[in-house]
N, C-alpha and C. Protein backbone atom coordinates (compact mmCIF):
# COMPACT_ATOMS: atom_id res chain seq x y z
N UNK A 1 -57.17 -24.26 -25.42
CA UNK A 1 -55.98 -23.45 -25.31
C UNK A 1 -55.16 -23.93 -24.12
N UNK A 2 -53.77 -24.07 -24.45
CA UNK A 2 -53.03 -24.39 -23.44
C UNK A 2 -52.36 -23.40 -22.41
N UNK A 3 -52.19 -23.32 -20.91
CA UNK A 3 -51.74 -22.77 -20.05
C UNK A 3 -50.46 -22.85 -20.16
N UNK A 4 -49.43 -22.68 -20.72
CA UNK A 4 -48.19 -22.81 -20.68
C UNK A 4 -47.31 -21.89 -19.46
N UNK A 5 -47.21 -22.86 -18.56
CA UNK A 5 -46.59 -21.70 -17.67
C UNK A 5 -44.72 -21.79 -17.52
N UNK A 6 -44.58 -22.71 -18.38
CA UNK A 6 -42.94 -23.36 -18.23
C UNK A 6 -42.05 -22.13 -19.23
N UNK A 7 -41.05 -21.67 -19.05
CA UNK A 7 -40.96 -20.76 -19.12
C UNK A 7 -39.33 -20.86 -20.81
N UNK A 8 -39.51 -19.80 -21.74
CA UNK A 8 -38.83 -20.27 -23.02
C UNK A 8 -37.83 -20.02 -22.70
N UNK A 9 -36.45 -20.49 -23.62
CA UNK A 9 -35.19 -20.10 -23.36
C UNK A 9 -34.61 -18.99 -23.80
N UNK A 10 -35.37 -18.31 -24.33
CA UNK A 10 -35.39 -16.70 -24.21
C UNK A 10 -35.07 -16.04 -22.92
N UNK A 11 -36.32 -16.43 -22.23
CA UNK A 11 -36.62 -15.93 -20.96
C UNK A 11 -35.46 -16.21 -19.87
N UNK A 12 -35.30 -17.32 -20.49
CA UNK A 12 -33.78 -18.33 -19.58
C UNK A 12 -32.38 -17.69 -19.81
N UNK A 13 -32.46 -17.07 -21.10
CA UNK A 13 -31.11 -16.78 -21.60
C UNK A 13 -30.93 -15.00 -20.98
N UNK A 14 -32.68 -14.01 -20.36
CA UNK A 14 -32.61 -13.53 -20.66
C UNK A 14 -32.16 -13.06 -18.88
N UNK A 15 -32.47 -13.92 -18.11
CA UNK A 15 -32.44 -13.95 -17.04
C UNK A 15 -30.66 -14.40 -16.35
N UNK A 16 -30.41 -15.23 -17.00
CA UNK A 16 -28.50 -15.65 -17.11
C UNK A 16 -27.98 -14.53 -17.14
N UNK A 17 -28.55 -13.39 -18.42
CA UNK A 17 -27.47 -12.55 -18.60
C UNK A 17 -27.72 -11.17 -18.08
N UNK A 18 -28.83 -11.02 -17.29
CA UNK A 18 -28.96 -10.18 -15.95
C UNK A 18 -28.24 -10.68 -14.69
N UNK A 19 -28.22 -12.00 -14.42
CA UNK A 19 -27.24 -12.05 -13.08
C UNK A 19 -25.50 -12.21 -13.69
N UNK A 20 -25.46 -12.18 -14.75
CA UNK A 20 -23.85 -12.03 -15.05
C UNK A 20 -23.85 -11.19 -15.27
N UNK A 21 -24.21 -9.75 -15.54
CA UNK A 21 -24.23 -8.60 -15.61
C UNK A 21 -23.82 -8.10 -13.72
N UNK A 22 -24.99 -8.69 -13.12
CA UNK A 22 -24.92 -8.39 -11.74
C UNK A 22 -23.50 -8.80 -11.22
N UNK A 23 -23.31 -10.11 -11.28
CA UNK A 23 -21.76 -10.39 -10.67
C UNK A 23 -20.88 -9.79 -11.53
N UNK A 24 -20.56 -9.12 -12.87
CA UNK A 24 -19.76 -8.45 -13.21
C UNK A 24 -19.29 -7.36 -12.21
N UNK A 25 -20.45 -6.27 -12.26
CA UNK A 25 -20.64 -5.17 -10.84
C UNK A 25 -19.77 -5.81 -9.93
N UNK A 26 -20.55 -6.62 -8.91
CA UNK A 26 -20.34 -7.27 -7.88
C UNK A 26 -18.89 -7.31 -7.67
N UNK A 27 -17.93 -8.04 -8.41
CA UNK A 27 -16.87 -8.78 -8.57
C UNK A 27 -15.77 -7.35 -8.93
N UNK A 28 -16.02 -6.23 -9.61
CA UNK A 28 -15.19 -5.60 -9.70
C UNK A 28 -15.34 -4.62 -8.39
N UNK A 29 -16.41 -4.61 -8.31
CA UNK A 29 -16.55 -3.47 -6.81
C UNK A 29 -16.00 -3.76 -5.65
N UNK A 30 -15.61 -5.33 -5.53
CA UNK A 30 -15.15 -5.78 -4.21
C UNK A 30 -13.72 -5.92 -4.70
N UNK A 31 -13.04 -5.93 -5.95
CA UNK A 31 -11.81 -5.54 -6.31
C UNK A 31 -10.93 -4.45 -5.89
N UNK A 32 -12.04 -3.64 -6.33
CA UNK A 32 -11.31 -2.02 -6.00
C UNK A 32 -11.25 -1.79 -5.00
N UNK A 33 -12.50 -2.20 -3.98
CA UNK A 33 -12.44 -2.17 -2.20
C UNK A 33 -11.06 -2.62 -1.68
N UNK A 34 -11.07 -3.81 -2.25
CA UNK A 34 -9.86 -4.84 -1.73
C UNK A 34 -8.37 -3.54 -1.89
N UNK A 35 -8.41 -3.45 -3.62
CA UNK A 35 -6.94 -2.37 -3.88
C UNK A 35 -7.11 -1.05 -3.03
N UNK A 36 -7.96 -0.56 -2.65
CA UNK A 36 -8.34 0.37 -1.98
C UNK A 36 -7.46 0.04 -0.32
N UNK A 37 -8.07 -0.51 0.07
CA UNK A 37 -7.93 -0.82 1.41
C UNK A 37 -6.47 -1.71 1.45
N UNK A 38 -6.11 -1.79 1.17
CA UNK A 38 -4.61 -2.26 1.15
C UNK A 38 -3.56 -0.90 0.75
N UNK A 39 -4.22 -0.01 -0.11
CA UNK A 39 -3.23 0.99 -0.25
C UNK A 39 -3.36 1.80 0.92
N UNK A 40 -4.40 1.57 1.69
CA UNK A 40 -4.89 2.88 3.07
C UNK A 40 -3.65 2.21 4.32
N UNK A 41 -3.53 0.57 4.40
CA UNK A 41 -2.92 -0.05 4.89
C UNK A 41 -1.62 0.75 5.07
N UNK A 42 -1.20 0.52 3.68
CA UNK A 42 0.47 0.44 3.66
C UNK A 42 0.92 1.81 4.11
N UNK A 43 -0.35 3.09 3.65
CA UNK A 43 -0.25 4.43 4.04
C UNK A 43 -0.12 4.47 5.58
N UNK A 44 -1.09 4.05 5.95
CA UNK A 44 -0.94 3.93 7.78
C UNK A 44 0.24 3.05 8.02
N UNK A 45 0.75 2.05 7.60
CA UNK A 45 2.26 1.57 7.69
C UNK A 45 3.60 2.32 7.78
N UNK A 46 3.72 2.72 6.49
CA UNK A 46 4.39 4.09 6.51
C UNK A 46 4.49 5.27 7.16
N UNK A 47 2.68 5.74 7.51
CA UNK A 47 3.20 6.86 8.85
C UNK A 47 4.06 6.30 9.73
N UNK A 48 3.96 5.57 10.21
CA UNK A 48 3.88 4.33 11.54
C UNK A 48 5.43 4.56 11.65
N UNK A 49 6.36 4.23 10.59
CA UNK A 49 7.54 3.79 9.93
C UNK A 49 8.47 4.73 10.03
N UNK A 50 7.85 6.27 9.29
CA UNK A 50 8.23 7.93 9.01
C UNK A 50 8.45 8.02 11.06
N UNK A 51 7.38 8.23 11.76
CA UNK A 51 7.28 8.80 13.18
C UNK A 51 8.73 7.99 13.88
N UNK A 52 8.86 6.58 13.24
CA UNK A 52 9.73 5.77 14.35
C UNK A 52 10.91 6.11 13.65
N UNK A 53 11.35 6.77 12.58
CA UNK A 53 12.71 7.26 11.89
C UNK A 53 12.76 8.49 12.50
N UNK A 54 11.89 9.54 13.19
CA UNK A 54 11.97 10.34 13.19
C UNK A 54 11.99 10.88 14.50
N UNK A 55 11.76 9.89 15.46
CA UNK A 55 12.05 9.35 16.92
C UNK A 55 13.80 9.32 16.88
N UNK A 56 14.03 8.10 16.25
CA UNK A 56 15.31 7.73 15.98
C UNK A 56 16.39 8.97 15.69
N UNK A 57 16.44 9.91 14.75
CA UNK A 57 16.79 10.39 14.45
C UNK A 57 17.29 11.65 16.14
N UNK A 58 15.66 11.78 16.65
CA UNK A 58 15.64 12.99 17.82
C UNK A 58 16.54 11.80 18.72
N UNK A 59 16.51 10.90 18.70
CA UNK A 59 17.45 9.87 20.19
C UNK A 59 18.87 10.13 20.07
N UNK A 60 19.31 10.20 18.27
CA UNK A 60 20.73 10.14 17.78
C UNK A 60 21.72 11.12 18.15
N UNK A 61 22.67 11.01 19.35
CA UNK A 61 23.40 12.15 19.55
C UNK A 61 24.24 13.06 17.95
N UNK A 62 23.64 12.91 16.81
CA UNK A 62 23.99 13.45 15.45
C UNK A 62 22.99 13.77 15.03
N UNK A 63 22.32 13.69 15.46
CA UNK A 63 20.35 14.01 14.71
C UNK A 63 20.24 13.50 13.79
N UNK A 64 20.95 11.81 12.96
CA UNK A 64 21.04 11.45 11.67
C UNK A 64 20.11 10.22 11.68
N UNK A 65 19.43 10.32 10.73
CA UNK A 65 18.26 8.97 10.27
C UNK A 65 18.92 7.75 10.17
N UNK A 66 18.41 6.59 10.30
CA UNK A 66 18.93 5.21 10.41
C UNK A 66 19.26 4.88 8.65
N UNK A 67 20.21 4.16 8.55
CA UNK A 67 20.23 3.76 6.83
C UNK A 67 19.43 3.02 7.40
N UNK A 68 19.26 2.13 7.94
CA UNK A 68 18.19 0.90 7.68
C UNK A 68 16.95 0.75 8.58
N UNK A 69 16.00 -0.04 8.00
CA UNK A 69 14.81 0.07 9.07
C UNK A 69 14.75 -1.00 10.23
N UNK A 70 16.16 -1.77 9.69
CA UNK A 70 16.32 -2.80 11.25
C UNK A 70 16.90 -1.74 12.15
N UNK A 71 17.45 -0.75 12.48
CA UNK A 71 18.07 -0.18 12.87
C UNK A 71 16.76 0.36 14.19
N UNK A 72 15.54 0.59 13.41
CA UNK A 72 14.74 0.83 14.30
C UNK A 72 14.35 -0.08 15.53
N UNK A 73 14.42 -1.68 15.09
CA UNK A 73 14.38 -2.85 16.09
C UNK A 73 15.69 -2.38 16.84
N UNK A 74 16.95 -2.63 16.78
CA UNK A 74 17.70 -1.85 17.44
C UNK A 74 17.46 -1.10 18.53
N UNK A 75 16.98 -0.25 18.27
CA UNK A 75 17.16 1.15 18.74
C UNK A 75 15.27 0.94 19.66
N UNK A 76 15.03 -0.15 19.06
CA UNK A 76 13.30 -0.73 20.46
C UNK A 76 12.60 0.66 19.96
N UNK A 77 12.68 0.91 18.59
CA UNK A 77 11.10 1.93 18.10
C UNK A 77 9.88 1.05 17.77
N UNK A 78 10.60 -0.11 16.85
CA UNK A 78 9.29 -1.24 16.44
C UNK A 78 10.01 -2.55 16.65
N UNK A 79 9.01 -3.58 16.68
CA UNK A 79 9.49 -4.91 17.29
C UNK A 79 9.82 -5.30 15.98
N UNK A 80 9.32 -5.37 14.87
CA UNK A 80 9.69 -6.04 13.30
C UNK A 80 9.40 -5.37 12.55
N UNK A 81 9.96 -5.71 11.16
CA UNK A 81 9.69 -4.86 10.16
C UNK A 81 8.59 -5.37 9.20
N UNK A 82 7.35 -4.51 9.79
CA UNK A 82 6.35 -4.92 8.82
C UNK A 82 5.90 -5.28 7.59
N UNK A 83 5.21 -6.47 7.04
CA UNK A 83 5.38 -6.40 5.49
C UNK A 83 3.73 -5.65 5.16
N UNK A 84 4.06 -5.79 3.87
CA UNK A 84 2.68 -4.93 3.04
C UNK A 84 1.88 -5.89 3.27
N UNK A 85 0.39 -5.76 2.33
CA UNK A 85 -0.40 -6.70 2.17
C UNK A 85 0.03 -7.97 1.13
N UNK A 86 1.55 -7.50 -0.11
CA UNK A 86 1.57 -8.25 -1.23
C UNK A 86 2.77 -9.26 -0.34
N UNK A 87 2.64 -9.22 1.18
CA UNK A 87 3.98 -10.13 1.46
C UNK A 87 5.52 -9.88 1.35
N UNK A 88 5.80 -8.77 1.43
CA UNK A 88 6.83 -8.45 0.88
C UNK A 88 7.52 -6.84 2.13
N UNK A 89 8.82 -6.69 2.71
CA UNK A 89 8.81 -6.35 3.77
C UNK A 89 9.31 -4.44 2.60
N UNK A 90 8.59 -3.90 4.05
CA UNK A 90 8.97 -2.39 3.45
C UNK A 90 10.59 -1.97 3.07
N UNK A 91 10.93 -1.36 2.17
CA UNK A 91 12.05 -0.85 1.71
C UNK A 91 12.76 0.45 1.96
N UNK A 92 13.68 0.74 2.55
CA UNK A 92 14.10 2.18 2.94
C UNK A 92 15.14 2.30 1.46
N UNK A 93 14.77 3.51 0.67
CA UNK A 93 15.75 4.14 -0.53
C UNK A 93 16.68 5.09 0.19
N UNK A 94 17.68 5.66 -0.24
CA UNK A 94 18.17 7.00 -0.49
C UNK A 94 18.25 7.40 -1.90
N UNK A 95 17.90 8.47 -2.48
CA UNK A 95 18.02 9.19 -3.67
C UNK A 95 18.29 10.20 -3.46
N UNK A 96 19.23 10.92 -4.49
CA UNK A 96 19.57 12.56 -4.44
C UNK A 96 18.45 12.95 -5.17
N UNK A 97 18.12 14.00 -4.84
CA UNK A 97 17.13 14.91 -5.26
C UNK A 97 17.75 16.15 -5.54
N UNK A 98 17.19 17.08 -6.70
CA UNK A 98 17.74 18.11 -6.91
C UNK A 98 17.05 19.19 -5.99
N UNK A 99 17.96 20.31 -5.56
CA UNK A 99 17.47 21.03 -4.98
C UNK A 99 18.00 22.92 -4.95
N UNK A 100 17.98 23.86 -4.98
CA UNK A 100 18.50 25.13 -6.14
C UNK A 100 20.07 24.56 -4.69
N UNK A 101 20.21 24.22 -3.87
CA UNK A 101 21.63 24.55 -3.19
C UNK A 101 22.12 23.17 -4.16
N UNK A 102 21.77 22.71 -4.38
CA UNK A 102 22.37 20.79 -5.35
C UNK A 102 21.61 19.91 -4.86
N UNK A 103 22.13 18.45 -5.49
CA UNK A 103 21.61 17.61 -5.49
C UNK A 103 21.56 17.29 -3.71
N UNK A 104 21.03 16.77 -2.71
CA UNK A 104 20.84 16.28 -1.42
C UNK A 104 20.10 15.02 -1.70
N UNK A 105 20.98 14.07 -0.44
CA UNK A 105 20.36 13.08 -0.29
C UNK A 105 18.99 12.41 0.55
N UNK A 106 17.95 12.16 -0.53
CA UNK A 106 16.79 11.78 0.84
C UNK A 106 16.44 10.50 0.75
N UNK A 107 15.92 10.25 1.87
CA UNK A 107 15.26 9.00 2.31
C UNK A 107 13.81 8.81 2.60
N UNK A 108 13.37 7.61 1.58
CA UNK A 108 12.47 7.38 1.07
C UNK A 108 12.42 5.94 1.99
N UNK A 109 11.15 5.83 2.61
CA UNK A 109 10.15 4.06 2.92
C UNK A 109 9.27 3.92 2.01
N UNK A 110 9.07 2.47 1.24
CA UNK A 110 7.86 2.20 0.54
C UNK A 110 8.04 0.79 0.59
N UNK A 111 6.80 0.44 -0.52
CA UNK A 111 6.12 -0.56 -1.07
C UNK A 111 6.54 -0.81 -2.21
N UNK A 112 7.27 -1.60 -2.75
CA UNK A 112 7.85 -1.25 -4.14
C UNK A 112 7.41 -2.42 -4.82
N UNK A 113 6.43 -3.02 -4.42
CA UNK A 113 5.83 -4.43 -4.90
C UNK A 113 4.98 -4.39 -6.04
N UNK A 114 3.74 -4.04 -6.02
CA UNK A 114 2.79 -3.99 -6.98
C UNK A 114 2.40 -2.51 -7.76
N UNK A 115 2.08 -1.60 -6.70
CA UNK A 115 1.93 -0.19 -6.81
C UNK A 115 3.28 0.16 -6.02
N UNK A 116 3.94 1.15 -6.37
CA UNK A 116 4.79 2.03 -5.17
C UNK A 116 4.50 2.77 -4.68
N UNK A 117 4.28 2.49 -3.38
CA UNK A 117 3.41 3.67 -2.57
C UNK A 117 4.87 3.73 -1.61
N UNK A 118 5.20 5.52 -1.59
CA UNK A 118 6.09 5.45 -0.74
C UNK A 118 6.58 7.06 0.10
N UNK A 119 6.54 7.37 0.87
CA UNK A 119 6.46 8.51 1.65
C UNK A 119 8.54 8.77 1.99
N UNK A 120 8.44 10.64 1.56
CA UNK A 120 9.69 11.17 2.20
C UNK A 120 10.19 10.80 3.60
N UNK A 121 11.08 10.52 3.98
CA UNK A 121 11.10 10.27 5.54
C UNK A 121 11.98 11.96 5.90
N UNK A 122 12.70 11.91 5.40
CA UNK A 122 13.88 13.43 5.10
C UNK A 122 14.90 13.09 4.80
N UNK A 123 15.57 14.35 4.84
CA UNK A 123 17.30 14.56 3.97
C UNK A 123 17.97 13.60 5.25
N UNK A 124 19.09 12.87 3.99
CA UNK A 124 20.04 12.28 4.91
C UNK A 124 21.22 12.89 5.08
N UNK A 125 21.86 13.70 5.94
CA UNK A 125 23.31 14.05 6.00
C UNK A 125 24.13 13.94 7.07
């Protein structure tokens, strides 16, 4: 009787498709970490962004928000205007919003790249 200790391609095929199973896991879990932690980023960006508009605004002998976020270099709240993680520099909106007195205008900072992640800054008037 022979000792066969070399092992069939069963065993081979069966063992392949346990570690590609494993790096499946693997590979999406460090995905979501990655999208995860880039959206926590841009959130802490944005506070960062909201506080220095809102500085600006208390400096303004009108109490009025900057249209723009160079305005903050200007005005020596932040040295540059930070980009996201996708490379791409933050965006200040205005949109009217409805509201029961009418429509008012607010101002919005975001990310308008991949996901839009983007925080109220306040009414512009």
């Amino acid at each position: 009787m022979l000792n066969n200790k070399a092992l069939t391609l069963l065993e081979i095929l069966i063992v392949v498709l346990i570690l590609g199973i494993i790096v499946t896991f693997a590979v999406t879990s460090f995905t979501g970490s990655r999208l995860e932690a880039q959206r926590v980023r841009v959130m802490a960006d944005l506070e960062e962004l909201r506080k220095a508009f809102g500085t600006y605004a208390i400096m303004d002998s009108q109490s009025k928000y900057p249209t723009s976020i160079y305005s903050l270099i200007t005005a020596g709240l932040i040295k540059e205007v930070p980009r996201d993680p996708w490379k791409s520099n933050y965006e200040l909106q205005i949109r009217n919003i409805s509201t029961p007195s009418g429509p008012k205008p607010v101002i919005f900072i975001g990310s308008y790249h991949k996901d839009t992640i983007e925080i109220q800054v306040g009414f512009y008037e």
